[in-house]
Structures are given as C-alpha cells and as structure tokens.
C-alpha atoms as a PDB file:
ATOM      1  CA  UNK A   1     130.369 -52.176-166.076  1.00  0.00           C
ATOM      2  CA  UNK A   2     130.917 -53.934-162.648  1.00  0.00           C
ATOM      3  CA  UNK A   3     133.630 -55.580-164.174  1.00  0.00           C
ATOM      4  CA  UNK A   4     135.499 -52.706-165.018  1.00  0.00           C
ATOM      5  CA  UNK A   5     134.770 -50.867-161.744  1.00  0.00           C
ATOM      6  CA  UNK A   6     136.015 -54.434-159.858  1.00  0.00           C
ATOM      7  CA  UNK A   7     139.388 -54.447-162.068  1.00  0.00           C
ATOM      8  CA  UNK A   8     140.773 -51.350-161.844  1.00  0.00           C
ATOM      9  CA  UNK A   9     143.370 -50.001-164.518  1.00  0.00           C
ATOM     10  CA  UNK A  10     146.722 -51.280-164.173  1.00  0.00           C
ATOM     11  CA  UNK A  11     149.728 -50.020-162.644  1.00  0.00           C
ATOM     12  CA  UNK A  12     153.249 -51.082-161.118  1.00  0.00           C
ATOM     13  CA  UNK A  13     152.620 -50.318-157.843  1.00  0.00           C
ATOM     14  CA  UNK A  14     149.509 -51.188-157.568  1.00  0.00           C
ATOM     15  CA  UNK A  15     150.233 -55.011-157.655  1.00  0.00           C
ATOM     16  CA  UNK A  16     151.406 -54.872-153.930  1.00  0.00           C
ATOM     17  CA  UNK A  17     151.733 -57.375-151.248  1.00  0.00           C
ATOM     18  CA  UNK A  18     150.874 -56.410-148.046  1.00  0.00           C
ATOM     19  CA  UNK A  19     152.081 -58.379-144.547  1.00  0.00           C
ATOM     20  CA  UNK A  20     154.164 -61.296-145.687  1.00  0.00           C
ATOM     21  CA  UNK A  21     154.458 -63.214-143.022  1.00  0.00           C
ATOM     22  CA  UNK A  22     152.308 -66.235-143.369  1.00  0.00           C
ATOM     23  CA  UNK A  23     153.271 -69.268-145.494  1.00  0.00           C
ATOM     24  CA  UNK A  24     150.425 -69.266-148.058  1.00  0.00           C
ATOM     25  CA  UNK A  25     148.692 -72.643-148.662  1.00  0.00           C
ATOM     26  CA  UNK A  26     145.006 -71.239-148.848  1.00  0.00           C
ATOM     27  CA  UNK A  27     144.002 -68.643-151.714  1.00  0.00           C
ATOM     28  CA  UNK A  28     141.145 -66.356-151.704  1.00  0.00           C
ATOM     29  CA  UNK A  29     140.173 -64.162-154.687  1.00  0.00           C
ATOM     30  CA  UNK A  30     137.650 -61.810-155.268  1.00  0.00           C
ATOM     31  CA  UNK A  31     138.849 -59.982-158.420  1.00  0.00           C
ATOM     32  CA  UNK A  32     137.384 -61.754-161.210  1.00  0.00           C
ATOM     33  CA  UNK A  33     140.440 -61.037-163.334  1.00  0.00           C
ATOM     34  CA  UNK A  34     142.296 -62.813-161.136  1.00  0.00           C
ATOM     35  CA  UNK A  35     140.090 -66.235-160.675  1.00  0.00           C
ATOM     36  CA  UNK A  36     141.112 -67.306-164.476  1.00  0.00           C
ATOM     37  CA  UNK A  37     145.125 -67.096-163.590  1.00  0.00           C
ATOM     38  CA  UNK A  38     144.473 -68.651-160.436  1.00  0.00           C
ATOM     39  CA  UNK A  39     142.687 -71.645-161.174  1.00  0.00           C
ATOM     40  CA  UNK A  40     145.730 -72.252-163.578  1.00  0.00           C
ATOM     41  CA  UNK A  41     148.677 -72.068-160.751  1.00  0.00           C
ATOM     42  CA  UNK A  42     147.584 -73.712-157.562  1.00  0.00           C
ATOM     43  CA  UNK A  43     145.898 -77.182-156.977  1.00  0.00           C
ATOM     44  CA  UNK A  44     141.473 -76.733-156.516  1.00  0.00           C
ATOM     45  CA  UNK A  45     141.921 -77.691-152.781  1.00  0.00           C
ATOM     46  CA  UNK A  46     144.272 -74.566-152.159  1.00  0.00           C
ATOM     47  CA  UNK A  47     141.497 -72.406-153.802  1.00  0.00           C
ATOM     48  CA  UNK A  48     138.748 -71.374-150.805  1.00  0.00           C
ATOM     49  CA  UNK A  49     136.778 -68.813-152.705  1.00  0.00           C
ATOM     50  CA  UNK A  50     136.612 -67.275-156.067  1.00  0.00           C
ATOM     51  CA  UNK A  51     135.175 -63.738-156.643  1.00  0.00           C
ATOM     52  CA  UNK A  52     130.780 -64.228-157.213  1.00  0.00           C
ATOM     53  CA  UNK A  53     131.719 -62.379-160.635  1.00  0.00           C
ATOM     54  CA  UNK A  54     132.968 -65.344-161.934  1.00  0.00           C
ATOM     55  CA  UNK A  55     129.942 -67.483-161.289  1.00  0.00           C
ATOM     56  CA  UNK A  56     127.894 -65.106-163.541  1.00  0.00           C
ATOM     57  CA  UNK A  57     128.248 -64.819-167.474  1.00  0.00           C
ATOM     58  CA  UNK A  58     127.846 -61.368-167.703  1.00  0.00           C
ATOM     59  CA  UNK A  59     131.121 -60.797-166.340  1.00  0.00           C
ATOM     60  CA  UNK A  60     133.047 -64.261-165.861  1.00  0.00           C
ATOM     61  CA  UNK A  61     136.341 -64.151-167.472  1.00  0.00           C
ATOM     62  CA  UNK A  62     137.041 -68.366-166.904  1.00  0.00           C
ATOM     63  CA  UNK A  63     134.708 -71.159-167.421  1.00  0.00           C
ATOM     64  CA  UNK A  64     131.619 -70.824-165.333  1.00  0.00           C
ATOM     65  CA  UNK A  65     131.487 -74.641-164.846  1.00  0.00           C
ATOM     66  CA  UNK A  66     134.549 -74.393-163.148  1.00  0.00           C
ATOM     67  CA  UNK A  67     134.255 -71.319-161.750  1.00  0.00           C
ATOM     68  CA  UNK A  68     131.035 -72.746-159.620  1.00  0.00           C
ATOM     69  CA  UNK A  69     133.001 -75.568-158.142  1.00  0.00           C
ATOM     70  CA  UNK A  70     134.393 -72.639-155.651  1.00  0.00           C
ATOM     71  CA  UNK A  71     132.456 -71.043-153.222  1.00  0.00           C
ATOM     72  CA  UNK A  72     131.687 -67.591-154.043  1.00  0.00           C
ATOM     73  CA  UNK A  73     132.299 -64.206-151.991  1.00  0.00           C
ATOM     74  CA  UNK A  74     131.466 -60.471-152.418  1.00  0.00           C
ATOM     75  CA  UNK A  75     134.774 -59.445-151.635  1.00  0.00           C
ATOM     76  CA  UNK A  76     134.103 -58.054-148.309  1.00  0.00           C
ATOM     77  CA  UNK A  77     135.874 -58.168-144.896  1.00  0.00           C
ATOM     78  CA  UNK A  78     133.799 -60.523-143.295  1.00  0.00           C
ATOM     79  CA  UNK A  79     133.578 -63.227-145.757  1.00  0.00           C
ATOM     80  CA  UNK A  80     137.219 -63.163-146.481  1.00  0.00           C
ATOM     81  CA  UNK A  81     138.205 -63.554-142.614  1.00  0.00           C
ATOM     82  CA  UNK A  82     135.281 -65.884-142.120  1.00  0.00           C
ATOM     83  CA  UNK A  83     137.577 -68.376-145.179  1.00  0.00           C
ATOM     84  CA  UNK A  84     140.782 -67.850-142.823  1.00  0.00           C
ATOM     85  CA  UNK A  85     142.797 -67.822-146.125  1.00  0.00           C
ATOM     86  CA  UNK A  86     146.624 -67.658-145.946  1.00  0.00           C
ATOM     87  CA  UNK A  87     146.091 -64.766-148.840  1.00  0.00           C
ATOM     88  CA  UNK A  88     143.522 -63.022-150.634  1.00  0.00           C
ATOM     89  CA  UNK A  89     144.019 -61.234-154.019  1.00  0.00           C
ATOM     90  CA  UNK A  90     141.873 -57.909-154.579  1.00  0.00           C
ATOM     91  CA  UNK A  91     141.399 -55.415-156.578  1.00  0.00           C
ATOM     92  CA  UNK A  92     143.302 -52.349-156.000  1.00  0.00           C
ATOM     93  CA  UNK A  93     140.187 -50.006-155.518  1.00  0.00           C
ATOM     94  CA  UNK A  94     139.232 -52.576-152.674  1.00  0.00           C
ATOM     95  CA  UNK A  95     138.051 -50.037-149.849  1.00  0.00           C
ATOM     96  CA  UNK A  96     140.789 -48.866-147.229  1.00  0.00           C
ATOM     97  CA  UNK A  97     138.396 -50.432-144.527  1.00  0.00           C
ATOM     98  CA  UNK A  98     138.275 -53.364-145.921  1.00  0.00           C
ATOM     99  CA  UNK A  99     142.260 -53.472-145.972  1.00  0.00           C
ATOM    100  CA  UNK A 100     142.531 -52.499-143.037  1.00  0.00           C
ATOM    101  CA  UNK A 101     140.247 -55.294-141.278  1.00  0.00           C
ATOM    102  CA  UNK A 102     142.177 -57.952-143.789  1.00  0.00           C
ATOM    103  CA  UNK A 103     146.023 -56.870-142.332  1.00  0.00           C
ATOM    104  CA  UNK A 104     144.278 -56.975-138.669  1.00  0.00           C
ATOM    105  CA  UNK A 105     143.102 -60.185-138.742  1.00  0.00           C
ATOM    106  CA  UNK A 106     147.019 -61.147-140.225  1.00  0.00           C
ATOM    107  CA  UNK A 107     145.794 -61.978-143.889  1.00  0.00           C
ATOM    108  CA  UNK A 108     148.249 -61.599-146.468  1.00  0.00           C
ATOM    109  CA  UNK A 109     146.528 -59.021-149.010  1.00  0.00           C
ATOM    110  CA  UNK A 110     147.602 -58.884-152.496  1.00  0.00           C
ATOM    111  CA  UNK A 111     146.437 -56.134-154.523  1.00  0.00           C
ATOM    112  CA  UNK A 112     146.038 -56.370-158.283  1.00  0.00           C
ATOM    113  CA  UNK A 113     145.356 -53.825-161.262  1.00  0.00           C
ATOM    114  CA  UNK A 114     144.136 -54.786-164.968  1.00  0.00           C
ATOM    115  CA  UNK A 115     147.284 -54.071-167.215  1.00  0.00           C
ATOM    116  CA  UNK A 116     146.939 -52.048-170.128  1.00  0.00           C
ATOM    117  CA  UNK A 117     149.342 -54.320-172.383  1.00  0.00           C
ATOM    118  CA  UNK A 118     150.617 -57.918-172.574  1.00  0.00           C
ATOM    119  CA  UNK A 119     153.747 -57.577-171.626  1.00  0.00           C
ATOM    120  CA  UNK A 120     152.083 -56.123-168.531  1.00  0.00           C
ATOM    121  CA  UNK A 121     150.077 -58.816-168.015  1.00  0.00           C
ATOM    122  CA  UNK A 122     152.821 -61.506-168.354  1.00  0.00           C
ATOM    123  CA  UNK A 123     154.908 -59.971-165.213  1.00  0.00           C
ATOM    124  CA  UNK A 124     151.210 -59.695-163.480  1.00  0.00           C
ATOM    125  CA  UNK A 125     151.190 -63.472-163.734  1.00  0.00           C
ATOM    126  CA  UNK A 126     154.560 -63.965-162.582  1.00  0.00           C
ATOM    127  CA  UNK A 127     153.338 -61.727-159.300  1.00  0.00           C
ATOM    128  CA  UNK A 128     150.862 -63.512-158.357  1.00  0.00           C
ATOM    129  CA  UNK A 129     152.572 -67.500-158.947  1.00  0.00           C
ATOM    130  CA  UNK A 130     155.477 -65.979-156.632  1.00  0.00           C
ATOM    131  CA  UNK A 131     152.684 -64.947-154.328  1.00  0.00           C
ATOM    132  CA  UNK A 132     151.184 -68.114-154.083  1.00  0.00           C
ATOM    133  CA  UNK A 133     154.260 -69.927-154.744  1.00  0.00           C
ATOM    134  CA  UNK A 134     153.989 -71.652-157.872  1.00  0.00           C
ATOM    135  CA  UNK A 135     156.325 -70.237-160.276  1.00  0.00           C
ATOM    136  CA  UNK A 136     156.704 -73.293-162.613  1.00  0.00           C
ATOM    137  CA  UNK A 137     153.131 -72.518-163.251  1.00  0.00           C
ATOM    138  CA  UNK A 138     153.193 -69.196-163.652  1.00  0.00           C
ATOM    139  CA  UNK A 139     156.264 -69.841-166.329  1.00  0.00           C
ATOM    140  CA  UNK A 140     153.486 -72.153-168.230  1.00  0.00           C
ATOM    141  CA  UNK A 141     150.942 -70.137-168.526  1.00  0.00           C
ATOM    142  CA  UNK A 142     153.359 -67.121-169.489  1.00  0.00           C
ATOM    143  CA  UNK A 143     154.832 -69.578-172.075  1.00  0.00           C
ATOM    144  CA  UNK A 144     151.558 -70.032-173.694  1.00  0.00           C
ATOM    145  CA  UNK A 145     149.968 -66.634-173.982  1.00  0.00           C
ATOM    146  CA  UNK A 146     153.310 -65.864-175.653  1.00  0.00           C
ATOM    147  CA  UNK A 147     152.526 -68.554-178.165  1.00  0.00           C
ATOM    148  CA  UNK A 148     149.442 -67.488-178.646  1.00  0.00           C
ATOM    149  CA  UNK A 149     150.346 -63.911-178.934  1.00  0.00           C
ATOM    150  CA  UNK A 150     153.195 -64.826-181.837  1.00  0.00           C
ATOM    151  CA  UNK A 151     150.401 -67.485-183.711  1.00  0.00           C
ATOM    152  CA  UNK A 152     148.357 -64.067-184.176  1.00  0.00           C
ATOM    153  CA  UNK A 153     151.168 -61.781-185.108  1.00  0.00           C
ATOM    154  CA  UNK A 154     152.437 -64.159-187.893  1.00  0.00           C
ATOM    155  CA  UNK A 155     151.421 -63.569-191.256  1.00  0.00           C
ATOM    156  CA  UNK A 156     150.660 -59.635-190.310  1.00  0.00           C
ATOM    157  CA  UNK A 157     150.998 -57.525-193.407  1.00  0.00           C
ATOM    158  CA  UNK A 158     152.849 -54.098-193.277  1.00  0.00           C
ATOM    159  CA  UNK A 159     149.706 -52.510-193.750  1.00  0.00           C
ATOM    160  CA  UNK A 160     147.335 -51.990-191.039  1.00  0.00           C
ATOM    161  CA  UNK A 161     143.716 -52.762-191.473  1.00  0.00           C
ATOM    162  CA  UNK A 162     141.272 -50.627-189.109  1.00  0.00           C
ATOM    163  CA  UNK A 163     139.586 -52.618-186.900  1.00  0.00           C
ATOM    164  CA  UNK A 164     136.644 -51.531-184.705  1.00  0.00           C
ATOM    165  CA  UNK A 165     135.862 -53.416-181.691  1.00  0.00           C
ATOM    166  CA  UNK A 166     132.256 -52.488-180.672  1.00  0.00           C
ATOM    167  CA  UNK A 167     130.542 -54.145-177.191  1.00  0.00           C
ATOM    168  CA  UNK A 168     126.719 -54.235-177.104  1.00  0.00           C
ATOM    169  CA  UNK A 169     126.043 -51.102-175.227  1.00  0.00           C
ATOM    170  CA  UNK A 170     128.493 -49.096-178.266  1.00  0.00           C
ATOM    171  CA  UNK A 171     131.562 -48.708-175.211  1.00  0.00           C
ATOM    172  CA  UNK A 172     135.079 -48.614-177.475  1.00  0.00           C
ATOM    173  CA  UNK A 173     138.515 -49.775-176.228  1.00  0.00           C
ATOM    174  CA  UNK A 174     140.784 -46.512-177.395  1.00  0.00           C
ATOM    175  CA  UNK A 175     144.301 -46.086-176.963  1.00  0.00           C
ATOM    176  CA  UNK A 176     146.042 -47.476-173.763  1.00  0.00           C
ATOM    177  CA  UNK A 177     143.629 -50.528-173.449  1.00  0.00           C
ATOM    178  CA  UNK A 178     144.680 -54.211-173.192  1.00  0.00           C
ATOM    179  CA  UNK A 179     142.948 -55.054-176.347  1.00  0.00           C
ATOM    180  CA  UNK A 180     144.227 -51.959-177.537  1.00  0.00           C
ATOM    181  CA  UNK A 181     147.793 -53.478-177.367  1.00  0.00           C
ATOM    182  CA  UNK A 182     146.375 -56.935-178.548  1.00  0.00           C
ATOM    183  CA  UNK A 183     144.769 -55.593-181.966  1.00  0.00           C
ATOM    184  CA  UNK A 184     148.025 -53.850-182.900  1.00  0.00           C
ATOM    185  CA  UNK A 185     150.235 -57.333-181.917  1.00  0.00           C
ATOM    186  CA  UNK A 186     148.128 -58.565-184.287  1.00  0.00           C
ATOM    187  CA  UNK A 187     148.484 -56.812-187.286  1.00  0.00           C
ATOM    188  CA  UNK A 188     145.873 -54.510-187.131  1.00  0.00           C
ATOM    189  CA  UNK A 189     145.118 -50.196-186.472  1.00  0.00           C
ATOM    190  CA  UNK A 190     142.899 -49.319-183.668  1.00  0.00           C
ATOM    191  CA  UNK A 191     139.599 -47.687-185.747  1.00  0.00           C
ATOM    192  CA  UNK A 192     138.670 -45.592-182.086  1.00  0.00           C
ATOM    193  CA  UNK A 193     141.214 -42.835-183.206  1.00  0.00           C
ATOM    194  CA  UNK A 194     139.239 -42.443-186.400  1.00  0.00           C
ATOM    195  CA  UNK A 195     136.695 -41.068-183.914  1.00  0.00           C
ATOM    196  CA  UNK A 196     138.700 -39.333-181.469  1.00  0.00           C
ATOM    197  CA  UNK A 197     137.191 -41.857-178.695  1.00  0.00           C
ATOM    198  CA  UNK A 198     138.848 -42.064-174.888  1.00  0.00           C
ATOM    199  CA  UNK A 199     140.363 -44.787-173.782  1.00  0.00           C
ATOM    200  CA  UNK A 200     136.653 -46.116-172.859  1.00  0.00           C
ATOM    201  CA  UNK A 201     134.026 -44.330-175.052  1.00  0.00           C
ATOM    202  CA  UNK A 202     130.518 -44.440-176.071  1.00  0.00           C
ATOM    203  CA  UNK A 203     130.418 -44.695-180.309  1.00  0.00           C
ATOM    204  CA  UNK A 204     127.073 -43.821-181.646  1.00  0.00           C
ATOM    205  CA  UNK A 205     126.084 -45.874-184.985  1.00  0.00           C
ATOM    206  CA  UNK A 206     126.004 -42.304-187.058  1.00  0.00           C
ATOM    207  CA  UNK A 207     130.229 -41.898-187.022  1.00  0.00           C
ATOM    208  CA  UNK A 208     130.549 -45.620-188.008  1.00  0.00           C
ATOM    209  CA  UNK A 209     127.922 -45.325-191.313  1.00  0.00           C
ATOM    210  CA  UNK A 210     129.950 -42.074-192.288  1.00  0.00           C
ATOM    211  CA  UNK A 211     133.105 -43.589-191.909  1.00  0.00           C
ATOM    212  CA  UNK A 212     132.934 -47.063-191.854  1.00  0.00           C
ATOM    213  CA  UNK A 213     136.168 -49.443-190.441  1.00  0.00           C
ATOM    214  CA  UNK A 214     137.772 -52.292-192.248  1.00  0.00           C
ATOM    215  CA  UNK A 215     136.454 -54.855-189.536  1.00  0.00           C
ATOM    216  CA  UNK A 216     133.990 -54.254-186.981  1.00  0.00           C
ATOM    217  CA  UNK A 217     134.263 -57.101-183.864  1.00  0.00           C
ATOM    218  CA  UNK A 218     131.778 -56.790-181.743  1.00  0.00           C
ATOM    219  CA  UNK A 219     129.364 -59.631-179.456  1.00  0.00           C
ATOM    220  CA  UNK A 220     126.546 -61.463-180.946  1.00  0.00           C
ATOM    221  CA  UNK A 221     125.491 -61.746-177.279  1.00  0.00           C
ATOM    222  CA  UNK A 222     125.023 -59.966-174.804  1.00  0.00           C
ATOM    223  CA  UNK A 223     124.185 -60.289-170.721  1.00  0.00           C
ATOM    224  CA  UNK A 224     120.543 -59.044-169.927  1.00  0.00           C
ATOM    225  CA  UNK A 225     119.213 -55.841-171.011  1.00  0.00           C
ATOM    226  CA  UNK A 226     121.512 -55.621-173.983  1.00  0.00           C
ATOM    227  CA  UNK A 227     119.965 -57.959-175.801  1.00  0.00           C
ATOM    228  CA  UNK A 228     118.083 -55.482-178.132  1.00  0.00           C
ATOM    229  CA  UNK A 229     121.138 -53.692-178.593  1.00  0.00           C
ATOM    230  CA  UNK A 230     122.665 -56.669-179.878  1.00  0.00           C
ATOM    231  CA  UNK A 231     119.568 -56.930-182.223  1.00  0.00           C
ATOM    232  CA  UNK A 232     119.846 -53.633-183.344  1.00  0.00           C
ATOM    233  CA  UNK A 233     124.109 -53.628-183.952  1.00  0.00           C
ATOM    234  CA  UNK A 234     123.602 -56.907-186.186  1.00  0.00           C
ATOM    235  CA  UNK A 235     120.900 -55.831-188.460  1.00  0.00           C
ATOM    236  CA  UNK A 236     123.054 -52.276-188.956  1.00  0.00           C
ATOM    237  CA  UNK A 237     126.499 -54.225-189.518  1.00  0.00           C
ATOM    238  CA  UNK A 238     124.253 -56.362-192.486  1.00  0.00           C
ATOM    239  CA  UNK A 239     123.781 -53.185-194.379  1.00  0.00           C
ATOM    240  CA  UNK A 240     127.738 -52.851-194.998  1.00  0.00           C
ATOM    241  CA  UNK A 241     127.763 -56.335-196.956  1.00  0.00           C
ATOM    242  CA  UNK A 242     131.226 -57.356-198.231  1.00  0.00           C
ATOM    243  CA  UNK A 243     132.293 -53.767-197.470  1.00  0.00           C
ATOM    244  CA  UNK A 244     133.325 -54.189-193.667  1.00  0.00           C
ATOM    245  CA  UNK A 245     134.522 -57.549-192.433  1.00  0.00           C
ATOM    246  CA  UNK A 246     132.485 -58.266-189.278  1.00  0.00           C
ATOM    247  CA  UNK A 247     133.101 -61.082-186.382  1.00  0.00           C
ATOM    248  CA  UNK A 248     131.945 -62.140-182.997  1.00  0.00           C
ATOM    249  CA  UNK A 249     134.169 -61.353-180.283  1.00  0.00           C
ATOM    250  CA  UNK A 250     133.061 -62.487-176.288  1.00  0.00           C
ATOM    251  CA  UNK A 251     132.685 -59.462-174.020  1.00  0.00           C
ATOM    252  CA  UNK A 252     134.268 -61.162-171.497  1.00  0.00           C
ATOM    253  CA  UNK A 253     137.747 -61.177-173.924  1.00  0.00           C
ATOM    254  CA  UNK A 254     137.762 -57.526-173.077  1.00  0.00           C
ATOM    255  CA  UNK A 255     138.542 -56.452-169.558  1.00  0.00           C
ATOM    256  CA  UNK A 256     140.948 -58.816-168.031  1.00  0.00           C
ATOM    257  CA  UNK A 257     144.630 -60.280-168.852  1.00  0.00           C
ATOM    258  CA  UNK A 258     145.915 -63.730-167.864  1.00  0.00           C
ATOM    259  CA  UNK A 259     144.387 -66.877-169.890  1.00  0.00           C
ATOM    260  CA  UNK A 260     141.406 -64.014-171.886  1.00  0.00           C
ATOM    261  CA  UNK A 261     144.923 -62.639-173.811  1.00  0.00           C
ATOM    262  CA  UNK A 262     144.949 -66.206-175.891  1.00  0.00           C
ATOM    263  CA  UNK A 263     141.360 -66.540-176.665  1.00  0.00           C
ATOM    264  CA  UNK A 264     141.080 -62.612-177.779  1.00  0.00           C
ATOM    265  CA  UNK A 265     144.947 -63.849-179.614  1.00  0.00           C
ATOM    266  CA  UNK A 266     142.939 -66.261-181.519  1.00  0.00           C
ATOM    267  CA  UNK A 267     139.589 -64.345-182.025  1.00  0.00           C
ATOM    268  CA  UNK A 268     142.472 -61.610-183.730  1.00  0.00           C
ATOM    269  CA  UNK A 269     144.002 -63.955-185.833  1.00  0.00           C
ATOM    270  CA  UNK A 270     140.864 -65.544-187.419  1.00  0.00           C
ATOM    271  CA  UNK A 271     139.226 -61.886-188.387  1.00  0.00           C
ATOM    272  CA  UNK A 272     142.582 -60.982-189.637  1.00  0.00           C
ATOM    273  CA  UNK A 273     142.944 -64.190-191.953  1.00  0.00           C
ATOM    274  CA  UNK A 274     139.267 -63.897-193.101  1.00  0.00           C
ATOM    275  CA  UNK A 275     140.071 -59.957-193.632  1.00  0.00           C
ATOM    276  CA  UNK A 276     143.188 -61.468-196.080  1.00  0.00           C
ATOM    277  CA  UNK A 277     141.323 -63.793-197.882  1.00  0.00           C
ATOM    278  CA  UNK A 278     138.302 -61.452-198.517  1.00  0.00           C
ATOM    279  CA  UNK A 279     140.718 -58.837-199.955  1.00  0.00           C
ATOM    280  CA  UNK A 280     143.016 -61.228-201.715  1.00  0.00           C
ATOM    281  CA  UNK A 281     145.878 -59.911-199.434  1.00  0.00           C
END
C-alpha cells in the first residue's frame, strides 16, 4: 500500500501552493499520482524528476517506458534541492521537515491530495496546469476524461447492477472512493455496502460465496508476493460460471485521478456492455 500511504485522500485545502514567487520553468514531482498529469501538461525538458514510484509496476500509474526517461527521486529534501526545480508537487502527508527545508531553500511547494470523485479530480488538474502554467493543457486533458467519463455512462440502464471490485490482497474500494464515484458514473451499484466494508476494507472470499455480486473486477496480476493470491481469486471466481460476470481491472486504475479516470472509464464500460449482453439487457 505505498501508493496509498504516498497519495493521501483528497481534500480542498490540501491542494496548496506554498511561496509563489518564482517563475516556474522546472517541475519536480514525487507523488506518483501526479507524474501521469504532468507528463501530459509541460514539455519533457521542463520535467527534472518524477517520483521512483512511477518507475516501478507495482505502483506506476503512467507508462513505465516513459516514466524511466525521468530521473527518479525519493521525495526527500535533499534530492529535491539538489534538482534546483522552480516547483515541486508532493503529497500532502509530505513530512513538515521536509517542507520546511523545500520553502528555505525558496522552492515553490505544491501540495496535492487523491480526490475522492471526478469532478474532484478535474479541478485537481486545472491546479496543477495553473501551477505550472499550462492551462490549455490542462483544458485538454480535462476535455478528455470528460469524454471518456460520458462514453461509459451512455447506454446505463435504470437499474443498477452490483459490481465488486476486488484487488489481489481482497482490499475493497467502499463508499467515498474515486472508483467509488467512477462505478456509479457508469451505471453500476457499489457491491462493498452489501458487506458493510469501509471506505478501504479487507473482503474475505466466505461473504462473496454467500452472497455473490453481479460482476466481480478484480486483477489477473499482481506485483510480487500477490501472485498466489491472484492464483487463488481466479480459480474461486471459475466456480460462479455464467452466474457472476467477472473482468480484469489494473491495480494501478485504482488509487490515483488524472489520465487512470479514462482507462478505469473504459475498463467500466466494457464489463458493463458484456454484463448487458450476457443478461439480454
């Protein structure tokens, strides 16, 4: 869960500039949720460093090709001052020290949550292109998560399937989650109530065989040490045949907004459709 822990949960004033007073031409990031928004706003040479989670598939949320063209930091004082960046975006449970070193050395700091909805998102990306000055771009990319979001919520039925989305180690999204917000835009009822799950919960396989969803999403990979839980998850979803609809969906689709909303958009729409056409709906 270093992902999680690096991208805390979202909220207004958390997304905070701090010392404005530099023109920003050079961008540091070390939140991985950022490093997929910001490779879509500012030119490669503007980019110093990326956050070392996105050179690692376990918790990359952008191409790791791309990703490794940047240099990689921890996220720590020394590296980011060592850069000289005009800005740096963090995470907003970055340490106070580590702040505090940043606005000494006269680094712009820009702290940034993980929103718990879309819409969220969307003004999240507007932040940072005015931050880094590249609003056009920022417009774009808003532009086409909105497509993507309405491709997904078209041809929604008034009734709400149940969907489950289940990650290798059996964590749940619940109520007040991103992908919460994403399954419902596109057509579908969170299953996690069904269980009385937290917003981030363990599910055990017993609850689900009792009381089984009408889709169950969950990875058919999984980063190391999972891997048998992967095993395990696939040979109990084949025992529901016809009975549950199951898909793939990428862990890394679940923790971060930005350019993840369309692909998990798209994952949506395709489980929905094959959901439709299974049940003649």
């Amino acid at each position: 869960m270093m992902l999680l822990a690096s991208c805390s949960a979202y909220s207004a004033e958390q997304d905070a500039i701090i010392d404005d007073k530099r023109e920003v031409k050079t961008i540091v990031s070390a939140n991985p949720c950022v490093d997929a928004i910001l490779v879509e706003l500012v030119e490669p040479e503007r980019i110093a460093s990326l956050s070392h989670y996105s050179h690692s598939a376990g918790s990359s949320s952008m191409d790791i090709a791309l990703a490794s063209r940047f240099p990689a930091n921890g996220g720590t004082a020394e590296e980011i001052i060592a850069l000289d960046p005009d800005i740096v975006l963090l995470g907003s449970h970055t340490p106070k020290a580590t702040l505090d070193a940043l606005q000494a050395s006269g680094i712009k700091v820009h702290l940034i949550g993980v929103p718990d909805s879309v819409a969220q998102s969307l003004d999240q990306i507007e932040q940072i292109a005015l931050a880094v000055n590249e609003k056009p771009r920022g417009d774009i990319l808003q532009s086409k998560i909105r497509a993507a979001v309405d491709a997904a919520s078209t041809g929604a039925k008034q009734a709400r399937p149940k969907l489950l989305i289940w990650q290798a180690g059996g964590l749940v999204p619940g109520e007040g989650t991103l992908i919460d917000d994403m399954i419902g835009l596109a057509g579908f009822a969170n299953a996690s109530a069904d269980y009385r799950l937290a917003m981030w919960d363990i599910l055990p396989l017993e609850p689900v065989a009792k009381n089984p969803p009408d889709l169950i999403l969950s990875p058919s990979s999984a980063k190391s040490g999972e891997s048998r839980n992967v095993h395990l998850r696939t040979k109990f979803l084949k025992k529901f045949g016809d009975q549950v609809v199951t898909a793939d969906i990428p862990e890394n689709l679940l923790h971060c907004g930005g350019t993840t909303i369309i692909s998990a958009m798209n994952v949506l729409k395709n489980a929905r459709n094959d959901y439709q056409r299974q049940n003649g709906t």
